[in-house]
N, C-alpha and C. Protein backbone atom coordinates (compact mmCIF):
# COMPACT_ATOMS: atom_id res chain seq x y z
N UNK A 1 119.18 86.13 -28.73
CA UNK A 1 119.06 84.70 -28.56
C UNK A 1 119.13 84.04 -29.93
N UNK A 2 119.71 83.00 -30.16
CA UNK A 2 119.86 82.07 -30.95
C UNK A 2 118.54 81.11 -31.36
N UNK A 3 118.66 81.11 -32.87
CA UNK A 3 117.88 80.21 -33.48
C UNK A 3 117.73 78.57 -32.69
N UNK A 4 118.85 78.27 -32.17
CA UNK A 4 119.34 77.11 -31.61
C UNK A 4 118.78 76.92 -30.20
N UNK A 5 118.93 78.38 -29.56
CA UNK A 5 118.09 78.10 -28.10
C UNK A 5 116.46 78.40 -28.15
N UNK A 6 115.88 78.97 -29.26
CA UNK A 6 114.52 78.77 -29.48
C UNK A 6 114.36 77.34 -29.54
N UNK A 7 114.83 76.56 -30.42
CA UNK A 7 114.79 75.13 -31.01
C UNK A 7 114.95 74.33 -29.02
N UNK A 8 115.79 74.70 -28.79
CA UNK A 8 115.95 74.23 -27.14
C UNK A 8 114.51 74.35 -26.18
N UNK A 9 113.76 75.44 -26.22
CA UNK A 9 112.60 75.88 -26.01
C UNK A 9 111.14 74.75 -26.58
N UNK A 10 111.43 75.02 -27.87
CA UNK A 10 110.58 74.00 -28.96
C UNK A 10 110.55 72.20 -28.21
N UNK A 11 111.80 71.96 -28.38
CA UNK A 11 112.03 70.53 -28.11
C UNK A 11 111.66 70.16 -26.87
N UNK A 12 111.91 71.02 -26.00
CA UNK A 12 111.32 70.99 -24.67
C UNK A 12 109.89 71.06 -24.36
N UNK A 13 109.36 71.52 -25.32
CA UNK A 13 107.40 71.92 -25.42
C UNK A 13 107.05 70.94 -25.90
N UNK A 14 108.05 69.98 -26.93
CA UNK A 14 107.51 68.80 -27.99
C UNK A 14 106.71 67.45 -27.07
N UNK A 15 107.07 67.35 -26.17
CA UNK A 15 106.32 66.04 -25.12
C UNK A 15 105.08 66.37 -24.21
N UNK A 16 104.64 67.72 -24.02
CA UNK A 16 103.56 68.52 -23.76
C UNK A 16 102.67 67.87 -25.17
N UNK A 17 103.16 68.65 -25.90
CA UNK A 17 101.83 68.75 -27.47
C UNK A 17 101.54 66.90 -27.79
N UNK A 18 102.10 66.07 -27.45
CA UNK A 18 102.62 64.79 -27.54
C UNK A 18 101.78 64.28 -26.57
N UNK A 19 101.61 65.00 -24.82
CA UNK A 19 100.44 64.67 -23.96
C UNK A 19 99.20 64.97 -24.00
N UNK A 20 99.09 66.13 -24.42
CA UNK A 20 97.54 67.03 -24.84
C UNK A 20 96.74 65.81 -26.35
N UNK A 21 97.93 65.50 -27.06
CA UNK A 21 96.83 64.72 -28.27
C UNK A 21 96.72 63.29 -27.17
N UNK A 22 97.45 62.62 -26.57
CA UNK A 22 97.02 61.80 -26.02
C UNK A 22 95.61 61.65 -24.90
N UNK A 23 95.73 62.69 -24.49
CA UNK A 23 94.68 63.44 -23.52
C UNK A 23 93.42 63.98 -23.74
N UNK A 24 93.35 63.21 -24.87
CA UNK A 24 91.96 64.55 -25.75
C UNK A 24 91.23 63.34 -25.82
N UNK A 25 91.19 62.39 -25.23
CA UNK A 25 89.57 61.60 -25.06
C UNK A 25 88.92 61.84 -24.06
N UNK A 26 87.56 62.37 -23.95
CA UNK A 26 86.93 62.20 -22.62
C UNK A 26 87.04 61.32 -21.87
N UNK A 27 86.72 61.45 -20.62
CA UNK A 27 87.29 60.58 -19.88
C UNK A 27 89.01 60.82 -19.02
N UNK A 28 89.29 61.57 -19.15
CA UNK A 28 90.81 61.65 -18.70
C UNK A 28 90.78 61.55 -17.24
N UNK A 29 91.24 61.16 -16.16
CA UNK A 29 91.64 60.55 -14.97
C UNK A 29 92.42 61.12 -14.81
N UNK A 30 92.67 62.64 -14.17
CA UNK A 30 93.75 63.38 -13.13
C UNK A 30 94.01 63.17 -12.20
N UNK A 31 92.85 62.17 -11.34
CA UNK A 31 93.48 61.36 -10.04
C UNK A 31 94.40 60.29 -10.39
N UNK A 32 94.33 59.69 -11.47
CA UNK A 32 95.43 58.42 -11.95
C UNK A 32 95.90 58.36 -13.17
N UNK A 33 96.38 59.18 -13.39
CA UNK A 33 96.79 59.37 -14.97
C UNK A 33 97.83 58.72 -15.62
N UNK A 34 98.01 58.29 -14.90
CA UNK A 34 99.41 57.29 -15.39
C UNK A 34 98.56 55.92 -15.44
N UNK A 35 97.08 55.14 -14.87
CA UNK A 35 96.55 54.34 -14.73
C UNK A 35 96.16 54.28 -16.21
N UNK A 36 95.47 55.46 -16.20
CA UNK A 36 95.10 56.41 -17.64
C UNK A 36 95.42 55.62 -18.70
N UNK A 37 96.50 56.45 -18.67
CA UNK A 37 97.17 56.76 -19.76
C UNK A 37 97.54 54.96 -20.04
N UNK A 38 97.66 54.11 -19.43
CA UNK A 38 98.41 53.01 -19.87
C UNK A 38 97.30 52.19 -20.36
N UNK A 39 96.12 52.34 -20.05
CA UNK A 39 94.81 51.82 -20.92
C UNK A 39 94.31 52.45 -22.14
N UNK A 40 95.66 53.23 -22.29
CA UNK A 40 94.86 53.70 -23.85
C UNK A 40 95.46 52.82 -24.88
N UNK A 41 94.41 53.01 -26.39
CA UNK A 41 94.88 51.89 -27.37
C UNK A 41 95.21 53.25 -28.60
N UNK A 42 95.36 52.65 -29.64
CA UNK A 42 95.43 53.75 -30.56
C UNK A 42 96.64 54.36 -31.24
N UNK A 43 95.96 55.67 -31.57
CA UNK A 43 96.80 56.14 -31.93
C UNK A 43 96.50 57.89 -30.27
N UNK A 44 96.17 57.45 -29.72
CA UNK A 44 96.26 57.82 -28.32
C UNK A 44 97.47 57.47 -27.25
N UNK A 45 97.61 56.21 -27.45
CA UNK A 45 98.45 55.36 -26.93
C UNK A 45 99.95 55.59 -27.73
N UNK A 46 100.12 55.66 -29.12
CA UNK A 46 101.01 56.04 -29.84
C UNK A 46 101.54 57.78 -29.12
N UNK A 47 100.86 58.34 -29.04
CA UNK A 47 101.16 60.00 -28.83
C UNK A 47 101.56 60.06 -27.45
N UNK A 48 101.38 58.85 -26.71
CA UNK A 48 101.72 58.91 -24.95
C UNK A 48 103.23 58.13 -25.61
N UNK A 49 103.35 57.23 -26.18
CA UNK A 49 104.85 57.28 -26.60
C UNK A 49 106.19 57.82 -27.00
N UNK A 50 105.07 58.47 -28.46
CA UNK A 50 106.04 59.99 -28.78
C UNK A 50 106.28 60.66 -27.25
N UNK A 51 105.31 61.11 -26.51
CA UNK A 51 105.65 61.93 -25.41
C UNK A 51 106.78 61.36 -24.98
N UNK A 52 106.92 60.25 -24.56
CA UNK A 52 107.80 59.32 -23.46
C UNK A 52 109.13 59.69 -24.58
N UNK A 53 109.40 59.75 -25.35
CA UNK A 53 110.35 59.95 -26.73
C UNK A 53 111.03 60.52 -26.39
N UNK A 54 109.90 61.76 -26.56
CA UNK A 54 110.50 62.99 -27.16
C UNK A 54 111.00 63.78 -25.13
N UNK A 55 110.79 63.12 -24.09
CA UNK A 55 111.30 63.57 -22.94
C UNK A 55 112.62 62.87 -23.07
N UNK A 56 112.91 61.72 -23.94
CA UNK A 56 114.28 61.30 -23.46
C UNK A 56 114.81 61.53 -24.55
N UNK A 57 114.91 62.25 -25.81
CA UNK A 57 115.50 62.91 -26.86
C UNK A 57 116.23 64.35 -26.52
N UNK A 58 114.88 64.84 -25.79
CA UNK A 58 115.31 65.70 -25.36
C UNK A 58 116.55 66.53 -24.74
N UNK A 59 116.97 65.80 -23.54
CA UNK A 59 118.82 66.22 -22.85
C UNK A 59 119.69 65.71 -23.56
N UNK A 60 119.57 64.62 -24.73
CA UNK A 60 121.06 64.98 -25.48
C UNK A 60 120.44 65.70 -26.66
N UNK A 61 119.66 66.42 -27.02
CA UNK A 61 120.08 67.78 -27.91
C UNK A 61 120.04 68.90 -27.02
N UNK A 62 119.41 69.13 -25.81
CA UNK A 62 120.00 69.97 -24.90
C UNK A 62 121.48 70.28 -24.69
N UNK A 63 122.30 68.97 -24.34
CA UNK A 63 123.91 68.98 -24.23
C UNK A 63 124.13 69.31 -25.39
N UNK A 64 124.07 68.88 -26.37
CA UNK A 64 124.83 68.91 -27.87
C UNK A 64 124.73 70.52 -28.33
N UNK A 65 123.56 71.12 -27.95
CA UNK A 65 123.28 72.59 -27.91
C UNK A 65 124.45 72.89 -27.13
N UNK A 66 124.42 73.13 -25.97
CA UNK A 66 124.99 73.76 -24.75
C UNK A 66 126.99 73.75 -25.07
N UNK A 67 127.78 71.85 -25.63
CA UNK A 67 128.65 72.07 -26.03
C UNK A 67 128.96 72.52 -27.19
N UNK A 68 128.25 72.43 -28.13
CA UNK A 68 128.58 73.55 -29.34
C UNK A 68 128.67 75.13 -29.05
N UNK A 69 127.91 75.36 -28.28
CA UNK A 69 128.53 76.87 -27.84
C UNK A 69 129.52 77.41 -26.95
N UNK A 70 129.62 76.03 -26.06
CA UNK A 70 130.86 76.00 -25.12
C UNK A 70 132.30 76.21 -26.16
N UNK A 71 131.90 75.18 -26.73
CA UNK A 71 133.21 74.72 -28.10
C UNK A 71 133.06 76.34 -28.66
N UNK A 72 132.50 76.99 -28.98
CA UNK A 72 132.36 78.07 -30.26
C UNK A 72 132.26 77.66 -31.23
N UNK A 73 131.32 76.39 -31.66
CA UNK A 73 131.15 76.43 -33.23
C UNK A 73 129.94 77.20 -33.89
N UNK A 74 130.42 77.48 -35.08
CA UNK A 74 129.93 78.40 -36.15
C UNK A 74 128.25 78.35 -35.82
N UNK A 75 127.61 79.75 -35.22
CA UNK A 75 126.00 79.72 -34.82
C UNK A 75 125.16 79.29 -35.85
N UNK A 76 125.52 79.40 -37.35
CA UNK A 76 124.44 79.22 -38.49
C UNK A 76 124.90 77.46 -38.59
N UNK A 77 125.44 76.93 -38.35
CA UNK A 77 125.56 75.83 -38.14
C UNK A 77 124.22 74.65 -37.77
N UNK A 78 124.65 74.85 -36.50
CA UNK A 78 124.10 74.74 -35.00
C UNK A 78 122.96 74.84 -35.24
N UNK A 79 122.51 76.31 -35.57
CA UNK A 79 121.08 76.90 -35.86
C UNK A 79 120.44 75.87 -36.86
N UNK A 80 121.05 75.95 -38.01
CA UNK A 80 120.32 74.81 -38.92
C UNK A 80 120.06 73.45 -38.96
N UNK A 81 121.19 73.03 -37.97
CA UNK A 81 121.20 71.35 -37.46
C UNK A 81 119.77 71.27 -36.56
N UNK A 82 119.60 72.41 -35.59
CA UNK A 82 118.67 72.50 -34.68
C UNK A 82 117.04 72.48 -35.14
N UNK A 83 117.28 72.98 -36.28
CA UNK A 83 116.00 73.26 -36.61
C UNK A 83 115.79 72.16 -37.43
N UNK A 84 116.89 71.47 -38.02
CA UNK A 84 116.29 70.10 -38.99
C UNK A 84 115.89 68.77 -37.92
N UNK A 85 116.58 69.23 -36.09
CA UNK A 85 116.37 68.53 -35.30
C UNK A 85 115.08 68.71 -35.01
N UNK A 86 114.04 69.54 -34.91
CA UNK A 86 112.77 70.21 -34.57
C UNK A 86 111.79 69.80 -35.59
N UNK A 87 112.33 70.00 -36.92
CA UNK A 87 111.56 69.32 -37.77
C UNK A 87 111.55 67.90 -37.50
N UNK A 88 112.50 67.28 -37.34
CA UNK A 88 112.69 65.75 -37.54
C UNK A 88 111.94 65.21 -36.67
N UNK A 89 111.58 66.22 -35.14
CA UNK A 89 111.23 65.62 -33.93
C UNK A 89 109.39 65.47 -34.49
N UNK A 90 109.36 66.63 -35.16
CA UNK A 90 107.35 66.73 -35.45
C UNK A 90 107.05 65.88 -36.59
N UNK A 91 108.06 65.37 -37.37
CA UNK A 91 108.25 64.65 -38.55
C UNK A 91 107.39 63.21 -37.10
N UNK A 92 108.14 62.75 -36.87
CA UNK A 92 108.57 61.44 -36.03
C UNK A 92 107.22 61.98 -35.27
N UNK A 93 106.82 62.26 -34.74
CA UNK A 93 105.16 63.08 -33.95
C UNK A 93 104.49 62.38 -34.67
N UNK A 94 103.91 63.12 -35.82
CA UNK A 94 103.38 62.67 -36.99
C UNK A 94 103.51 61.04 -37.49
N UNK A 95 104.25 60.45 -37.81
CA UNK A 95 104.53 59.80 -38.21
C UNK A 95 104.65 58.18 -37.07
N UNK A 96 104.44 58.61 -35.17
CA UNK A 96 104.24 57.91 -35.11
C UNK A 96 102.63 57.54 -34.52
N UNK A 97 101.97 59.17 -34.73
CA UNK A 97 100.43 59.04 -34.91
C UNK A 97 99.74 58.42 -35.37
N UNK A 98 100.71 58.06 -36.68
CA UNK A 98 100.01 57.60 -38.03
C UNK A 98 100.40 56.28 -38.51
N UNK A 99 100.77 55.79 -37.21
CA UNK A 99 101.38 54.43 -37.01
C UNK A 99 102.14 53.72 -38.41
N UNK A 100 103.25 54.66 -39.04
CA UNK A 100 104.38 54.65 -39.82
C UNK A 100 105.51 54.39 -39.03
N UNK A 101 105.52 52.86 -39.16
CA UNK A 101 106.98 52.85 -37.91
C UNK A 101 108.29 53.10 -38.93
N UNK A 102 108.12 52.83 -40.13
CA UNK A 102 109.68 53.00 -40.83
C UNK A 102 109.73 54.15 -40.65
N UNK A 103 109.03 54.96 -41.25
CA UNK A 103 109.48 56.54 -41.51
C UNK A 103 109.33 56.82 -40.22
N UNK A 104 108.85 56.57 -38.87
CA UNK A 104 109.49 57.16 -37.80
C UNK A 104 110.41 56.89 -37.49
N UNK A 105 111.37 55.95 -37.79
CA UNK A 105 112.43 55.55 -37.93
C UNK A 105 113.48 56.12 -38.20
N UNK A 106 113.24 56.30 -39.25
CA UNK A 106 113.72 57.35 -40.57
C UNK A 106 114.01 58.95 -39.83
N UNK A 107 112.84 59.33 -39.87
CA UNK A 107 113.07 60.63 -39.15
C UNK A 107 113.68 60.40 -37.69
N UNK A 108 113.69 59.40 -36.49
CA UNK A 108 114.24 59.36 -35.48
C UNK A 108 115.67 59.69 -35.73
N UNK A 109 116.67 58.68 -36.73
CA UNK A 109 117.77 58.42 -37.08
C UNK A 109 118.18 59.73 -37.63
N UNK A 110 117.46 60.91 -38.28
CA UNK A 110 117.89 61.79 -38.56
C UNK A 110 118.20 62.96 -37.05
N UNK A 111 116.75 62.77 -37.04
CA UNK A 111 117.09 63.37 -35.59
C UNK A 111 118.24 63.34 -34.67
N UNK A 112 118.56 61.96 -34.17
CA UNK A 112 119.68 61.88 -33.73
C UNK A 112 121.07 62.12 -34.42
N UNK A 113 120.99 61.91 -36.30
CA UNK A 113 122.48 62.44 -36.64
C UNK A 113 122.87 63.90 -36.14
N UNK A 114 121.37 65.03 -36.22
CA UNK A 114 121.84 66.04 -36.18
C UNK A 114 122.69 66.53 -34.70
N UNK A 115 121.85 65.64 -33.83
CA UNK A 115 122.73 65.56 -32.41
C UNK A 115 124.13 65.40 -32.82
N UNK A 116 124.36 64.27 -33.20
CA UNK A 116 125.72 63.85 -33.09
C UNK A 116 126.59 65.36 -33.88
N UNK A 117 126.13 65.73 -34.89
CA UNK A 117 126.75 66.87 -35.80
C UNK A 117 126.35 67.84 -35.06
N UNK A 118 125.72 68.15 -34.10
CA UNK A 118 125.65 69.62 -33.70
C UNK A 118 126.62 69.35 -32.18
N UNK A 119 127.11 68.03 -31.37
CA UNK A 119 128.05 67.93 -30.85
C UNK A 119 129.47 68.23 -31.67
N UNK A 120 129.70 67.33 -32.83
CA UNK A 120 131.19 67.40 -33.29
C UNK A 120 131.19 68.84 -34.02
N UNK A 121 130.44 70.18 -33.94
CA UNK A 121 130.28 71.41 -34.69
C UNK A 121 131.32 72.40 -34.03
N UNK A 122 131.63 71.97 -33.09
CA UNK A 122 132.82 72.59 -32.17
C UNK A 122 134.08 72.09 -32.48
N UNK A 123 134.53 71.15 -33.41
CA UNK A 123 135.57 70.46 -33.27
C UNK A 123 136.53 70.84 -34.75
């Protein structure tokens, strides 16, 4: 298995770790969690965002994975785009914990170049 489909694995776990910090006040509401969750303030409320993020970041570096290997482009490629995508995603975690909206910014925009470059890696 590929460095790239671990990173596929990772990115997919990233909106979990994103719900658990949101989730870590007593008090959590499993009968209404979505009631929950939308009364939180914070940097609680920030990490239920990242979550919401990082679920819709998610399927286009899924695809962009999936056609780069369709395409056959170069695995150390891919692999390294993937993993600066993984970083970029916990970068942007962090960063919008810590209610840094530029630099989540910053790291979002990276995030997504590597999408775009780990799509055109086949070409």
């Amino acid at each position: 298995m590929t460095i790239a489909f671990w990173c596929l694995l990772a990115a997919g776990l990233l909106p979990y770790l994103a719900a658990g910090l949101a989730k870590t006040r007593a008090g959590f509401d499993n009968q209404l969690p979505r009631q929950w969750l939308s009364a939180l303030s914070g940097w609680r409320a920030r990490a239920h965002a990242a979550q919401q993020n990082s679920f819709e970041a998610f399927p286009l570096f899924a695809s962009a994975v999936g056609v780069a290997y369709a395409l056959h482009a170069p695995p150390a490629a891919v692999d390294k785009l993937a993993l600066i995508f993984i970083a970029a995603r916990l970068a942007y975690l962090a960063a919008y914990l810590a209610n840094l909206a530029t630099l989540r910014t910053v790291v979002w925009i990276i995030g997504m170049v590597c999408v775009i470059k780990i799509f055109l890696a086949g070409t």
